[in-house]
Protein backbone atom coordinates (compact mmCIF):
# COMPACT_ATOMS: atom_id res chain seq x y z
CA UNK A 1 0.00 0.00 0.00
CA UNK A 2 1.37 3.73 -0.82
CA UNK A 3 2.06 5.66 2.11
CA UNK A 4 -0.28 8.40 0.64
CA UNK A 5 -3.08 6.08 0.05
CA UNK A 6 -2.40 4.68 3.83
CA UNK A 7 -2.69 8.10 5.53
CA UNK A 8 -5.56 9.29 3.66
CA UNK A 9 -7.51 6.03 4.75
CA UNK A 10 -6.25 6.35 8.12
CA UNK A 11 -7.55 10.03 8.08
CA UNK A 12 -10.70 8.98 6.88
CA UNK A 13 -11.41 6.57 9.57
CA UNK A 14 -10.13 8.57 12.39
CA UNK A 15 -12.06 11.49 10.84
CA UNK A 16 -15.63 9.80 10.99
CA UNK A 17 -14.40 8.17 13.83
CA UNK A 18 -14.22 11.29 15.76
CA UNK A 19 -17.04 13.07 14.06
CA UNK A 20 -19.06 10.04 15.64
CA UNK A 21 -17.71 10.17 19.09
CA UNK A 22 -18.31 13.84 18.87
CA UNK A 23 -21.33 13.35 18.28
CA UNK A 24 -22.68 11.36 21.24
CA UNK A 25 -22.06 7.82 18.95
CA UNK A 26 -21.58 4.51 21.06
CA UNK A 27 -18.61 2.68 20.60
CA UNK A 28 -19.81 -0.12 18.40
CA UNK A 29 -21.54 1.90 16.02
CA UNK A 30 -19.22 4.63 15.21
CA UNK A 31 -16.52 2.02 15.49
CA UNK A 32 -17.46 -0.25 12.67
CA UNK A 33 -18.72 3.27 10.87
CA UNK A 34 -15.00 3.94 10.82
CA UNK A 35 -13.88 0.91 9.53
CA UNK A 36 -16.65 1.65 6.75
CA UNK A 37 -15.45 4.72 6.16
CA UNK A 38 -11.90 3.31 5.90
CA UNK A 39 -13.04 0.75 3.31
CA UNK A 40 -14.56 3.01 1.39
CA UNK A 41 -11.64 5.68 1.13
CA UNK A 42 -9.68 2.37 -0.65
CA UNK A 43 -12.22 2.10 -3.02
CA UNK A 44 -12.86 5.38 -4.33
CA UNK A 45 -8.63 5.52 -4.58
CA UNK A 46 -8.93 2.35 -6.86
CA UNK A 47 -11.64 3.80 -8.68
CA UNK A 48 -9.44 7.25 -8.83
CA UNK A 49 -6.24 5.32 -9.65
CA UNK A 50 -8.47 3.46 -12.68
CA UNK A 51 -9.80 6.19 -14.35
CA UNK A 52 -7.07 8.24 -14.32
CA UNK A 53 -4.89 5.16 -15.82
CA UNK A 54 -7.88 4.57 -18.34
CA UNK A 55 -7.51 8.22 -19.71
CA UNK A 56 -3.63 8.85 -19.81
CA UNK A 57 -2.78 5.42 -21.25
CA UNK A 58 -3.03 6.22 -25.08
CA UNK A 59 -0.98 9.71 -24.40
CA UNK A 60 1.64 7.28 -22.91
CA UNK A 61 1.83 4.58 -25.29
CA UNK A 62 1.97 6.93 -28.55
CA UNK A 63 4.74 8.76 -26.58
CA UNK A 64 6.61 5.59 -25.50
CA UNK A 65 6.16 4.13 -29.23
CA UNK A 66 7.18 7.90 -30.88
CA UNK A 67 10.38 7.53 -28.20
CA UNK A 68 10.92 3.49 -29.36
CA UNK A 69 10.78 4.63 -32.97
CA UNK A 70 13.02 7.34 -32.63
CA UNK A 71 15.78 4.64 -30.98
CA UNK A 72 15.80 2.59 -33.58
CA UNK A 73 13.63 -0.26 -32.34
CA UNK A 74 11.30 -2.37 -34.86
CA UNK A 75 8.35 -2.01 -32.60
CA UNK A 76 6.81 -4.85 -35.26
CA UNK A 77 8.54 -6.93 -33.49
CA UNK A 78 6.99 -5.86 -29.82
């Protein structure tokens, strides 16, 4: 796991996690509401990570192939 992606799941849970207890929450339902919330963060950062891969990958292929081409490679071959 990045470290990024690790603190901003940790700060998620810890964030609804407090916003919970703040608000008068039990322990074991804000509790597993964190956890929730901690789950969640991972998704939406694979989700993130997968769209923005989906829409840069034809810059970076035509770039690496241009770059290939220009090395001399026979990118037939590839």
């Amino acid at each position: 796991m990045h470290p990024v992606e690790l603190l901003t799941v940790v700060a998620a849970a810890v964030g609804v996690g407090w916003l919970l207890h703040q608000l008068a929450w039990p322990l074991y339902a804000w509790l597993p509401a964190a956890l929730l919330a901690a789950v969640g963060m991972m998704t939406l950062w694979v989700v993130v990570w997968f769209v923005a891969r989906k829409i840069s990958y034809p810059y970076l292929a035509r770039k690496r192939r241009r770059e290939l081409r220009e090395s001399g490679v026979d990118i037939t071959e590839l």
